[in-house]
Each structure stands twice: as C-alpha cells, then as structure tokens.
PDB file of N, CA and C in Angstrom:
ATOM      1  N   UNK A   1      31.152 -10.294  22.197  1.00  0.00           N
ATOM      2  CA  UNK A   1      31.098  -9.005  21.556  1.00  0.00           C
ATOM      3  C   UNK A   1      30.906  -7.885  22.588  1.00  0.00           C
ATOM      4  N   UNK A   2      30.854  -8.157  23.846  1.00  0.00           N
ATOM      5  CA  UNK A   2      30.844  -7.192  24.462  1.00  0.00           C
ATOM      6  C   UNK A   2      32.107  -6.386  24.991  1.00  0.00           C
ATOM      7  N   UNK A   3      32.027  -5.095  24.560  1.00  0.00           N
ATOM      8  CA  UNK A   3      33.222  -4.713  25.433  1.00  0.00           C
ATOM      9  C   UNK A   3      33.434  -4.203  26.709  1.00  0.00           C
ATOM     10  N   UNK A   4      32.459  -3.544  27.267  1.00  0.00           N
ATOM     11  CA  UNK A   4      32.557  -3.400  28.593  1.00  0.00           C
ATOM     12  C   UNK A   4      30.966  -3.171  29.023  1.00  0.00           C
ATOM     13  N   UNK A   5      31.216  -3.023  30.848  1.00  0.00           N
ATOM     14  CA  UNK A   5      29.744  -2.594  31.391  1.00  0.00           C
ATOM     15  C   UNK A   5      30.468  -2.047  32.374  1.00  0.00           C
ATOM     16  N   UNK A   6      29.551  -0.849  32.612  1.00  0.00           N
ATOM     17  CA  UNK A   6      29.762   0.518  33.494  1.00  0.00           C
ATOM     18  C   UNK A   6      29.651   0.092  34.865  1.00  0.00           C
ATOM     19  N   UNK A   7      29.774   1.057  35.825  1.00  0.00           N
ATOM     20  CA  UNK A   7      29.925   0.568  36.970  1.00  0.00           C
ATOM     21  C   UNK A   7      28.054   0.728  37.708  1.00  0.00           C
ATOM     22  N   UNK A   8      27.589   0.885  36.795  1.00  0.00           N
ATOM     23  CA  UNK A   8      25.550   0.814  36.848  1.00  0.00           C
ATOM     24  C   UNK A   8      25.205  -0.249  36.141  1.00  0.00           C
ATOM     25  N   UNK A   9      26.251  -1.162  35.880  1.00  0.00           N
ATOM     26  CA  UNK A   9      25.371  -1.865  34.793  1.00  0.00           C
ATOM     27  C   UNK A   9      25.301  -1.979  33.562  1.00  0.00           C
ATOM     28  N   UNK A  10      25.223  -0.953  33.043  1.00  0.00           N
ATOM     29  CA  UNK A  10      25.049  -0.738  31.641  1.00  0.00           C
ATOM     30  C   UNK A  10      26.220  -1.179  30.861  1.00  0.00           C
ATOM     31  N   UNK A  11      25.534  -2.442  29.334  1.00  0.00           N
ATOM     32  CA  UNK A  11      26.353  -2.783  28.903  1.00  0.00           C
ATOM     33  C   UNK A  11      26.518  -2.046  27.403  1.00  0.00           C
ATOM     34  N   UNK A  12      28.214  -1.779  27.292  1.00  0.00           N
ATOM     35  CA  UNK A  12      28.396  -1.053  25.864  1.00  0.00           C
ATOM     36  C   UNK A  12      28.486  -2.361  25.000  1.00  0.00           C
ATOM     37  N   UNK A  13      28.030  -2.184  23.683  1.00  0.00           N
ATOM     38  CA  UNK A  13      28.641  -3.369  22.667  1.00  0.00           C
ATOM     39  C   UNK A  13      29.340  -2.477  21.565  1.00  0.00           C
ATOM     40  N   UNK A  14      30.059  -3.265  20.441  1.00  0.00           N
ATOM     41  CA  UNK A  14      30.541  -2.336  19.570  1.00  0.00           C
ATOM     42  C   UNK A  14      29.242  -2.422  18.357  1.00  0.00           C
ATOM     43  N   UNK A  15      29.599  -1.200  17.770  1.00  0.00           N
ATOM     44  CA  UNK A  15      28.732  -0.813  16.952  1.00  0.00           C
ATOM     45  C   UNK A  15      29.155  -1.255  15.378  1.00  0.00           C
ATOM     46  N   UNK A  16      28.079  -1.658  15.481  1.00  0.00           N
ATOM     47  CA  UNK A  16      28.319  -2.788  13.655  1.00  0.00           C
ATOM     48  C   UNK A  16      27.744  -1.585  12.408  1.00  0.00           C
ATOM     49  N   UNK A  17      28.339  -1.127  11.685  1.00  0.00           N
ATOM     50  CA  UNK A  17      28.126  -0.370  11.093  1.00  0.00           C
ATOM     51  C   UNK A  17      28.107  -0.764   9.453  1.00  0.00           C
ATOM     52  N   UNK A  18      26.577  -0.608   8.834  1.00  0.00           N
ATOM     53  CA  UNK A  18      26.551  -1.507   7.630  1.00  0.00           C
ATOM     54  C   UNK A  18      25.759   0.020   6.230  1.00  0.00           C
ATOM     55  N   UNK A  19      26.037  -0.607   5.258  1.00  0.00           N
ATOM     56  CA  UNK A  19      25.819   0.381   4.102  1.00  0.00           C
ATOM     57  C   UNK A  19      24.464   0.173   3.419  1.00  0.00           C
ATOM     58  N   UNK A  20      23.739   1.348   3.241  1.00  0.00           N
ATOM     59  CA  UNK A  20      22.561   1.124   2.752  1.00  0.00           C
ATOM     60  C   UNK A  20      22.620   1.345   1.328  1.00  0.00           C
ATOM     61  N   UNK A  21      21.457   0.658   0.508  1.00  0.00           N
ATOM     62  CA  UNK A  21      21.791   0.437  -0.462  1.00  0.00           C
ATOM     63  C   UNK A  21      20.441   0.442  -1.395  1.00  0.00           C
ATOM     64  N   UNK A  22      19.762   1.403  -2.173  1.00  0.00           N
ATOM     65  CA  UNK A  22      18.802   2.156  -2.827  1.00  0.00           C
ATOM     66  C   UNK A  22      18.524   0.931  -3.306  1.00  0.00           C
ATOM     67  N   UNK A  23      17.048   0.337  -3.398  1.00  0.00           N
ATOM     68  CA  UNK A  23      16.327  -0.792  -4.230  1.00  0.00           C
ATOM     69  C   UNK A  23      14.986  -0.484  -4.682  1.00  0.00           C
ATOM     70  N   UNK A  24      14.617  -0.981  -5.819  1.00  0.00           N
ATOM     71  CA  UNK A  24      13.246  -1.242  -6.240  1.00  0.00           C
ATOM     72  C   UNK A  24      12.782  -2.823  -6.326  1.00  0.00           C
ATOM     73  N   UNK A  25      11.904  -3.083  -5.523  1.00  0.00           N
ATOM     74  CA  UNK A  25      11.670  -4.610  -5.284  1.00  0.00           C
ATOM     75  C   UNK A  25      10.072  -4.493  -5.818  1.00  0.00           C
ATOM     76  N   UNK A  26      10.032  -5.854  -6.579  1.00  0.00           N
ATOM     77  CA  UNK A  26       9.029  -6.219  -7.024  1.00  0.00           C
ATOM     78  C   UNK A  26       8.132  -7.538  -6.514  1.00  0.00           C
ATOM     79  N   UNK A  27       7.230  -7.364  -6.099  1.00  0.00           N
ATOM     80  CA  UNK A  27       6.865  -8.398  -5.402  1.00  0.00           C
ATOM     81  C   UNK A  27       5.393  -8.456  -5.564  1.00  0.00           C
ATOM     82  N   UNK A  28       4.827 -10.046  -5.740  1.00  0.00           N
ATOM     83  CA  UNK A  28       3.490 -10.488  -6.497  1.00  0.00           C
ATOM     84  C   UNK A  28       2.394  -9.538  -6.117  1.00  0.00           C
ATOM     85  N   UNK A  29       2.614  -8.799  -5.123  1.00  0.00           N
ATOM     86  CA  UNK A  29       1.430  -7.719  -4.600  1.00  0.00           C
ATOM     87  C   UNK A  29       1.363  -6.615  -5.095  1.00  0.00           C
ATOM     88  N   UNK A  30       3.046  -5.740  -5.957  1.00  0.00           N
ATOM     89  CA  UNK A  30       3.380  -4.188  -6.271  1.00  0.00           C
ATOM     90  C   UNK A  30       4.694  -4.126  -5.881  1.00  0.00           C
ATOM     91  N   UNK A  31       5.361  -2.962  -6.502  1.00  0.00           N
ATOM     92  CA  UNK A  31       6.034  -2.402  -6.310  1.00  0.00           C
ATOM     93  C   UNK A  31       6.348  -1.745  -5.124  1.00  0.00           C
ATOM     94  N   UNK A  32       7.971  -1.904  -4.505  1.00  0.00           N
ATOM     95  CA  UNK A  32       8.524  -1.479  -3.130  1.00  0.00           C
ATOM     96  C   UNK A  32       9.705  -0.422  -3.803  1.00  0.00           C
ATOM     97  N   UNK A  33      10.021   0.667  -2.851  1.00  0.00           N
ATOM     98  CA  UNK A  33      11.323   1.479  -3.278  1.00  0.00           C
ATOM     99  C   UNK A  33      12.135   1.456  -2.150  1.00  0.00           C
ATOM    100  N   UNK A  34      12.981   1.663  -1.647  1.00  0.00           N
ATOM    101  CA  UNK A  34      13.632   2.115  -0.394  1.00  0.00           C
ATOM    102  C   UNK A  34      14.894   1.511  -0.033  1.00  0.00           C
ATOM    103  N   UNK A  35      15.006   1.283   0.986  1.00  0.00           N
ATOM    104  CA  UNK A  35      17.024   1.022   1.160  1.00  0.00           C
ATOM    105  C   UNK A  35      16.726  -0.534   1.883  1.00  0.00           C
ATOM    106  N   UNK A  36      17.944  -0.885   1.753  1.00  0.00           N
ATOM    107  CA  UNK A  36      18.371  -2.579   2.288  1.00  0.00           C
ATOM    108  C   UNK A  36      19.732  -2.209   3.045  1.00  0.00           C
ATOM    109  N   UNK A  37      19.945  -2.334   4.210  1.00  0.00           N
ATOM    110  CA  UNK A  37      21.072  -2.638   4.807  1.00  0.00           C
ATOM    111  C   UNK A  37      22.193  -3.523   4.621  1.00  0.00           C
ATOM    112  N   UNK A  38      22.698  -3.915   4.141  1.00  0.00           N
ATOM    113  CA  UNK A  38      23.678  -4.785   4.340  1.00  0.00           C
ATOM    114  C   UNK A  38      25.234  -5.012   4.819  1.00  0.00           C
ATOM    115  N   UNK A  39      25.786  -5.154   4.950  1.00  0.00           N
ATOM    116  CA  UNK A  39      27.840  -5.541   5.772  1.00  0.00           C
ATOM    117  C   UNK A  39      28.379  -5.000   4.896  1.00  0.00           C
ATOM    118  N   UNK A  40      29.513  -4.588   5.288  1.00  0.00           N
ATOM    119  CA  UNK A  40      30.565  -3.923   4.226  1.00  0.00           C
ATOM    120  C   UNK A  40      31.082  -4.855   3.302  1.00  0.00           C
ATOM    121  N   UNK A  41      31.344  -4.979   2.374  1.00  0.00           N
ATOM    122  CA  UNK A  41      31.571  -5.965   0.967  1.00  0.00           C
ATOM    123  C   UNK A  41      30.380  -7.218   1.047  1.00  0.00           C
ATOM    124  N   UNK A  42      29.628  -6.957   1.039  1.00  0.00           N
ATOM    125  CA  UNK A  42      28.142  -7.963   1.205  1.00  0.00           C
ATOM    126  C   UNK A  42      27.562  -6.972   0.136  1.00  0.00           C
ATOM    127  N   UNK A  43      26.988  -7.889  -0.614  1.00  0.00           N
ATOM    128  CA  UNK A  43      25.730  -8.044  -1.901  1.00  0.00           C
ATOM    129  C   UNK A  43      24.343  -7.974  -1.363  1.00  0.00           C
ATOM    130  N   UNK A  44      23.536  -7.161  -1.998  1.00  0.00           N
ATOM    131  CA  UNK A  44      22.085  -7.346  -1.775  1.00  0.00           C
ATOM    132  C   UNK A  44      21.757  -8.903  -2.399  1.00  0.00           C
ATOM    133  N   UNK A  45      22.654  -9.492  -3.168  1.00  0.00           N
ATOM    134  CA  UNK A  45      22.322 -11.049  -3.229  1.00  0.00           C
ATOM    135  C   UNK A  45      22.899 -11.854  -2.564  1.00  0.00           C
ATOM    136  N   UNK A  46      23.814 -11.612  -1.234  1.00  0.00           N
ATOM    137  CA  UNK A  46      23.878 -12.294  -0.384  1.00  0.00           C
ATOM    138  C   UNK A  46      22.918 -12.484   0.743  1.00  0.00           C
ATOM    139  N   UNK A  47      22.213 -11.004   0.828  1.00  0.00           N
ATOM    140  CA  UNK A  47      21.669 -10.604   1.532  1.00  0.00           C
ATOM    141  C   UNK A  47      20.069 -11.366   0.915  1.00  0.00           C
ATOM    142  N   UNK A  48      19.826 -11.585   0.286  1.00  0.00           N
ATOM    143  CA  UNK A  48      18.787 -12.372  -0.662  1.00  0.00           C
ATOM    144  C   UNK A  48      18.820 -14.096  -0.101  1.00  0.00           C
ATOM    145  N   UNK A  49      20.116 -14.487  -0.184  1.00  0.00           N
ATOM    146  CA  UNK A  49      20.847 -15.772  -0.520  1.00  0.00           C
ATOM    147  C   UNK A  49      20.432 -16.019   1.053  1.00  0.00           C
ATOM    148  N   UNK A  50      20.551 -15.478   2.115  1.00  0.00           N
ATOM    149  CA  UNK A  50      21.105 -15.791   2.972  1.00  0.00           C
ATOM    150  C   UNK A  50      19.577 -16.972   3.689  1.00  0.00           C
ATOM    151  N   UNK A  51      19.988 -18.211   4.170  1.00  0.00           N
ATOM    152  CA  UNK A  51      18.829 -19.367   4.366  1.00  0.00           C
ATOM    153  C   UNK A  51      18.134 -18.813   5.609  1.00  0.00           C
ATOM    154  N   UNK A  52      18.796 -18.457   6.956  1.00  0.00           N
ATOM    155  CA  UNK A  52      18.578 -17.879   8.634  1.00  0.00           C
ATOM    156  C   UNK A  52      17.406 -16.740   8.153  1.00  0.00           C
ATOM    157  N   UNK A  53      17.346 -15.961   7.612  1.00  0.00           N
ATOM    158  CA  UNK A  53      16.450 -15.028   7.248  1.00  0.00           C
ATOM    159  C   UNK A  53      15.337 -15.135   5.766  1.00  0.00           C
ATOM    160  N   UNK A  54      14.152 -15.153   6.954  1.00  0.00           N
ATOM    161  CA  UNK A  54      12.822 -14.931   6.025  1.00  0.00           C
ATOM    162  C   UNK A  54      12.335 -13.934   5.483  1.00  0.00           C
ATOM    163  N   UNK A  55      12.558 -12.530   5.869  1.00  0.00           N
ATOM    164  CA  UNK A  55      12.268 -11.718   5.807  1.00  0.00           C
ATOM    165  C   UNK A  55      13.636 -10.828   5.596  1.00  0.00           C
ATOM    166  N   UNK A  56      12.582  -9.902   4.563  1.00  0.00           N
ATOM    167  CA  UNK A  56      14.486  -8.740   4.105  1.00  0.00           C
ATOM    168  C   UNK A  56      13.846  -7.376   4.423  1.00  0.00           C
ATOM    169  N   UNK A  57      14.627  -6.419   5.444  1.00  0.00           N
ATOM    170  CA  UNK A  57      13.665  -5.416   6.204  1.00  0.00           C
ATOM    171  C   UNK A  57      14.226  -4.097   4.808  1.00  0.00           C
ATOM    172  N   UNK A  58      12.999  -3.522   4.910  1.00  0.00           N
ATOM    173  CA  UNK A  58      13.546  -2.280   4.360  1.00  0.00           C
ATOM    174  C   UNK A  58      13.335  -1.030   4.656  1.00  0.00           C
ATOM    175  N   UNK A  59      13.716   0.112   4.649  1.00  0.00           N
ATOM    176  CA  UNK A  59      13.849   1.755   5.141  1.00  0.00           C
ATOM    177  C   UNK A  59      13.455   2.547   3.893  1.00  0.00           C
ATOM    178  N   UNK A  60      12.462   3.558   4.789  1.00  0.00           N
ATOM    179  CA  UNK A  60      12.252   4.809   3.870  1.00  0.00           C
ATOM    180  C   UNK A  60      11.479   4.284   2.870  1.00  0.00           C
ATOM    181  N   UNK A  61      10.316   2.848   2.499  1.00  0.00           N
ATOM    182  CA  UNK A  61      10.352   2.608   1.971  1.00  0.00           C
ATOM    183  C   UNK A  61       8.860   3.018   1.228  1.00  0.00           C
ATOM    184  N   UNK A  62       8.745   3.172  -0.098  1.00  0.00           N
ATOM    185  CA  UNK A  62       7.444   3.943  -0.575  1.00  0.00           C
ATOM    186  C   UNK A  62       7.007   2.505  -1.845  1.00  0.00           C
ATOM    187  N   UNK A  63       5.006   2.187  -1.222  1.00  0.00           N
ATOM    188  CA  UNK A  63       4.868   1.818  -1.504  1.00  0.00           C
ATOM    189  C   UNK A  63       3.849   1.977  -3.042  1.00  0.00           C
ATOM    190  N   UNK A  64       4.646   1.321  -3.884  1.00  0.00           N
ATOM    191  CA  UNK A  64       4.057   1.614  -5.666  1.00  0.00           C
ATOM    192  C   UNK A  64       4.837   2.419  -6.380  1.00  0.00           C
ATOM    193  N   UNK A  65       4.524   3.814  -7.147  1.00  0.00           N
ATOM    194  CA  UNK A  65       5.520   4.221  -7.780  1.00  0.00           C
ATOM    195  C   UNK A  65       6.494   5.265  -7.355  1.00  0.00           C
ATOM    196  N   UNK A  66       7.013   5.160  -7.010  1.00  0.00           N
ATOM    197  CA  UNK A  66       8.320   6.241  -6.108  1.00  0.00           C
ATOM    198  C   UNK A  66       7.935   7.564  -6.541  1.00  0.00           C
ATOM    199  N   UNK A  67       7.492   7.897  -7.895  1.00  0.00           N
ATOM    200  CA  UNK A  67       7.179   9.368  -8.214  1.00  0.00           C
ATOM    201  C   UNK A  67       5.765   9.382  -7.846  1.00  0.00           C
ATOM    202  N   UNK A  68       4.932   8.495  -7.457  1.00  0.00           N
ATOM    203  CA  UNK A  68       3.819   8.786  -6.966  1.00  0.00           C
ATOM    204  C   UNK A  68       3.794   9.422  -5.861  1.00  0.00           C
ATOM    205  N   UNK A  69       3.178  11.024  -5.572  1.00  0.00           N
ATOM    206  CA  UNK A  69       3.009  11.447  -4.189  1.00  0.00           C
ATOM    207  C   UNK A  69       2.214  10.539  -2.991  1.00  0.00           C
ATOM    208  N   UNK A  70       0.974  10.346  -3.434  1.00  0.00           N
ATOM    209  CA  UNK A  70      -0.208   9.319  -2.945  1.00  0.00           C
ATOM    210  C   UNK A  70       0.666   8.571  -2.414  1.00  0.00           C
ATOM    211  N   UNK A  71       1.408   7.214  -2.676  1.00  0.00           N
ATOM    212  CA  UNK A  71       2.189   6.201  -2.414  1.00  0.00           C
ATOM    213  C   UNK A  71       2.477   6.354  -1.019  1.00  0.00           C
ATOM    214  N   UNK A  72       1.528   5.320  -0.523  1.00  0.00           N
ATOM    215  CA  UNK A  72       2.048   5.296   1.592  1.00  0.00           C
ATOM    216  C   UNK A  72       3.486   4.844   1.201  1.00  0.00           C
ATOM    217  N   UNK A  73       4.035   5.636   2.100  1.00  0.00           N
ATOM    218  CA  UNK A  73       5.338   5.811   2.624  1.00  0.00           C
ATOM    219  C   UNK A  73       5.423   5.143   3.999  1.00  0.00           C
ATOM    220  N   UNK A  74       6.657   4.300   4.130  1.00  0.00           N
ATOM    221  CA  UNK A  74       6.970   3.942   5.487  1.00  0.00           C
ATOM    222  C   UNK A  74       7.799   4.152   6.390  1.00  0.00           C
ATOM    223  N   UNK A  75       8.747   4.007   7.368  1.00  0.00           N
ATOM    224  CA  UNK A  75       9.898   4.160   7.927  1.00  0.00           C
ATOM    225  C   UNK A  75      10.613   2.749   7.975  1.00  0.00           C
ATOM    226  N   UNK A  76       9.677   1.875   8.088  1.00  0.00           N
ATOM    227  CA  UNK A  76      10.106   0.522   8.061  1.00  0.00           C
ATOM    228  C   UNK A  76       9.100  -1.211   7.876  1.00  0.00           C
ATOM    229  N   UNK A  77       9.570  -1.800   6.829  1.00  0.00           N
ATOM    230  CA  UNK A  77       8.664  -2.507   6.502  1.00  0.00           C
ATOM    231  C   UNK A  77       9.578  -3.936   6.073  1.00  0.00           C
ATOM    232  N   UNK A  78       9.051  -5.498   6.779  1.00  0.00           N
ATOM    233  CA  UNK A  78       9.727  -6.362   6.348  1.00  0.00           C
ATOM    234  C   UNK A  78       8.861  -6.813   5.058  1.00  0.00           C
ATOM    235  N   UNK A  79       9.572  -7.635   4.557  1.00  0.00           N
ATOM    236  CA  UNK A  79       8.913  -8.325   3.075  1.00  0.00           C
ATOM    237  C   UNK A  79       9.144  -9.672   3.074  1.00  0.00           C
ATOM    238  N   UNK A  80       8.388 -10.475   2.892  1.00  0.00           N
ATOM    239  CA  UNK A  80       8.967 -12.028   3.241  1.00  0.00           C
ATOM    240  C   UNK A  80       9.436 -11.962   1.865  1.00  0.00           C
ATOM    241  N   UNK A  81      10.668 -13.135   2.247  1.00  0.00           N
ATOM    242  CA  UNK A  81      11.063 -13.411   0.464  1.00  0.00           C
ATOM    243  C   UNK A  81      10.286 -13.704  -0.098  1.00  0.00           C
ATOM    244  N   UNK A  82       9.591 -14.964   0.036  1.00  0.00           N
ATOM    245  CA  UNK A  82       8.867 -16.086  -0.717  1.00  0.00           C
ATOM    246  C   UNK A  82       8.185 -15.153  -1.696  1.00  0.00           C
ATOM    247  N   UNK A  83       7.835 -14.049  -1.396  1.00  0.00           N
ATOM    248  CA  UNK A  83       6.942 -12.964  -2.302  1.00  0.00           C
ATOM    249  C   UNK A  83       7.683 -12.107  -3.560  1.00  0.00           C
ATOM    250  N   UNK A  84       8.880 -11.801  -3.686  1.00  0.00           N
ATOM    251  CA  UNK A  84       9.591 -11.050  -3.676  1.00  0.00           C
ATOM    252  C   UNK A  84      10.117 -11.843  -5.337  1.00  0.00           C
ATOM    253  N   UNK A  85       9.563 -11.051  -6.905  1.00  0.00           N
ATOM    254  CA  UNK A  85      10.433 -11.378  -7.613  1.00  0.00           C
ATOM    255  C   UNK A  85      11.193 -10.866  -8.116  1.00  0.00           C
ATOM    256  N   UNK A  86      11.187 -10.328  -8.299  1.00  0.00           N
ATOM    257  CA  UNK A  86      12.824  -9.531  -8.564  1.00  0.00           C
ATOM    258  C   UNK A  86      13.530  -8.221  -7.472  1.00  0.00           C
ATOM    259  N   UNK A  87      14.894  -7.961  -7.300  1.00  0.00           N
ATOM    260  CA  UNK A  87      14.934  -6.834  -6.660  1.00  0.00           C
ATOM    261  C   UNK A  87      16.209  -6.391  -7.281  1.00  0.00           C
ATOM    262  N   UNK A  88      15.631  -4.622  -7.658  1.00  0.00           N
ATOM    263  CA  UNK A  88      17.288  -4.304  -8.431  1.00  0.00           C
ATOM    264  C   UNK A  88      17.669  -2.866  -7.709  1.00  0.00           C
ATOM    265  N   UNK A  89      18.984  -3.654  -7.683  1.00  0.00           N
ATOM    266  CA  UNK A  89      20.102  -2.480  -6.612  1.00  0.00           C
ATOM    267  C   UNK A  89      19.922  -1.223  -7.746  1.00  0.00           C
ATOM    268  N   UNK A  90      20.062   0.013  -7.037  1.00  0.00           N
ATOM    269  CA  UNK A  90      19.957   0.889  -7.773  1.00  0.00           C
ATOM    270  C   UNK A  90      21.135   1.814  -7.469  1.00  0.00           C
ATOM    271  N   UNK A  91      21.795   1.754  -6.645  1.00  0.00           N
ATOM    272  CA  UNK A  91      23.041   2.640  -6.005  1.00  0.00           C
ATOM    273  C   UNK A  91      23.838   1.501  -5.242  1.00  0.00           C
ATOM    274  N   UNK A  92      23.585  -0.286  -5.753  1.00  0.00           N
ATOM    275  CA  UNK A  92      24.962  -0.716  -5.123  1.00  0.00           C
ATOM    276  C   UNK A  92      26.916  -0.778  -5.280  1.00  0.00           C
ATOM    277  N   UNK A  93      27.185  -0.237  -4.551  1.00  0.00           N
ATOM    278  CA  UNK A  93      28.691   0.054  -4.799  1.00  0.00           C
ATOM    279  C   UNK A  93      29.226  -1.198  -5.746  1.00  0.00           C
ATOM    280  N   UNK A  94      30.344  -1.113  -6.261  1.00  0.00           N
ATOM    281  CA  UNK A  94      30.984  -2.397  -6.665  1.00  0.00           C
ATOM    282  C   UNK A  94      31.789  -2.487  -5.856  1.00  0.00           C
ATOM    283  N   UNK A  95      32.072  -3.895  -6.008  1.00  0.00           N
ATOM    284  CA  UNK A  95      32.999  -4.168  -5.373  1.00  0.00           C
ATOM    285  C   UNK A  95      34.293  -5.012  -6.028  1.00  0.00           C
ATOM    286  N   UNK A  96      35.827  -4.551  -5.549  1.00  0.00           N
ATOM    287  CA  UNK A  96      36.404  -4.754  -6.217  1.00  0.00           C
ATOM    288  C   UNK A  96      37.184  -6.552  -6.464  1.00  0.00           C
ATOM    289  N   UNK A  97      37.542  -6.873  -7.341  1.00  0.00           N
ATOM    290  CA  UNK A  97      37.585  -8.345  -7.807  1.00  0.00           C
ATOM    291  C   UNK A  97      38.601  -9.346  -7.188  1.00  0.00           C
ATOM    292  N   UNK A  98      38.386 -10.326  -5.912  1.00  0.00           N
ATOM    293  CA  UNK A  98      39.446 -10.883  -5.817  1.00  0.00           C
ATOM    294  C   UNK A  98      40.000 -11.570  -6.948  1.00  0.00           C
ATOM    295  N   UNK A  99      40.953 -11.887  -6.756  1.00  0.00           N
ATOM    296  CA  UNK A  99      42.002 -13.034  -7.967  1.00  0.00           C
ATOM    297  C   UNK A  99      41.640 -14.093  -8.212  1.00  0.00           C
ATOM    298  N   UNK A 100      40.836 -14.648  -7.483  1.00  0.00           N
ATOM    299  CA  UNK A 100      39.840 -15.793  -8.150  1.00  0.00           C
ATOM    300  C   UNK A 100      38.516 -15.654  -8.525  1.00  0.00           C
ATOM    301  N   UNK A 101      38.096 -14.625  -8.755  1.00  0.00           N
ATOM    302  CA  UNK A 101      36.327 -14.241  -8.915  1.00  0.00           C
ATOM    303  C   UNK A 101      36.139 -13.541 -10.098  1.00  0.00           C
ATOM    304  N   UNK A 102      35.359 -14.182 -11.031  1.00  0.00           N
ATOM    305  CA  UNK A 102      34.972 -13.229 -12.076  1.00  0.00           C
ATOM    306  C   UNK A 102      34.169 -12.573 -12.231  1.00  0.00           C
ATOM    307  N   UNK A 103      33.801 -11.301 -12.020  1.00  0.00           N
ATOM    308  CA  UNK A 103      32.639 -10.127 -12.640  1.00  0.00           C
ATOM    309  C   UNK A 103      32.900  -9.775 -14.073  1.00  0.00           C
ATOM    310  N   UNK A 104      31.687  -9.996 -14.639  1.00  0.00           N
ATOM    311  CA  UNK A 104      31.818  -9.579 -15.999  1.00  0.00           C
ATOM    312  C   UNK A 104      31.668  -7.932 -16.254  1.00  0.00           C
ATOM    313  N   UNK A 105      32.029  -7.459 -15.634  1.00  0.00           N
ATOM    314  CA  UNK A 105      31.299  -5.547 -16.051  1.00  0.00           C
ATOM    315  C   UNK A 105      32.694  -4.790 -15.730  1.00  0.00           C
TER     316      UNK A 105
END
C-alpha cells in the first residue's frame, strides 16, 4: 500500500477514506451517541460482525442523553462489544440491492 517515499524518507500511503455514520448505542452501563466509521458500502453490522475487532471506536461521542447538556462529551471513546446491546444507525445511507440480496424496505 505504499506509494512512494520522498527523497528524506518520508513515507506517503494512500488515504483510505471511510463514512461516518450517526449511532445511539446501548450498552449494560448507559447510553452512547456519536459516529462509527465505517468503508464505503460497509454496514454498521458488518462493522459489529466483524471477529479481528473487540472494540468498536466511536467520535464526538456524548455520554447518556444526547439532549442532556451535563452529559460528558468525548472526542473519542472505544466500547468493547461484549457490552454493547443494541446499536441503532440513525443516518445510515442505504445501500443499493445487488441481484442476489434481499432488503425488505
């Protein structure tokens, strides 16, 4: 993945550029709000699914009720799954249907 290095050294890589994606996660401790990163046509339930990762990082993220002012606020906070029961996309794009895949909506 590298594409080049300068004549100092310095190595460029290309830049992976992924879509964030508004969540409210619920987890045995309280309520989480904030964004999930994920790949372009990637699911926050792939991103769930996925076995290599224990932890699902999240941004901007405010902890308890989002309209609560009080509510510590973070810039960045992981969440182990194992904790984590439900999480609902709140601004995930759709995506559109290959020819073998059924979405019901």
């Amino acid at each position: 993945m590298l594409d080049r290095i300068d004549e100092k050294g310095k190595v460029f890589t290309e830049r992976i550029r992924k879509d964030h994606v508004e969540v409210e996660i619920v987890t045995v401790q309280g309520r989480v709000h904030g964004y999930v990163h994920v790949m372009p046509h990637q699911r926050v339930k792939d991103l769930l699914n996925m076995p290599s990762e224990q932890f699902l990082a999240v941004t901007n993220a405010v902890m308890g009720e989002a309209k609560d002012d009080t509510a510590p606020k973070h810039d960045f906070i992981t969440i182990n799954k194992q904790y984590i029961i439900t999480v609902i996309p709140i601004n995930e794009p759709r995506q559109a249907p290959r020819g073998d895949e059924y979405i019901p909506y």
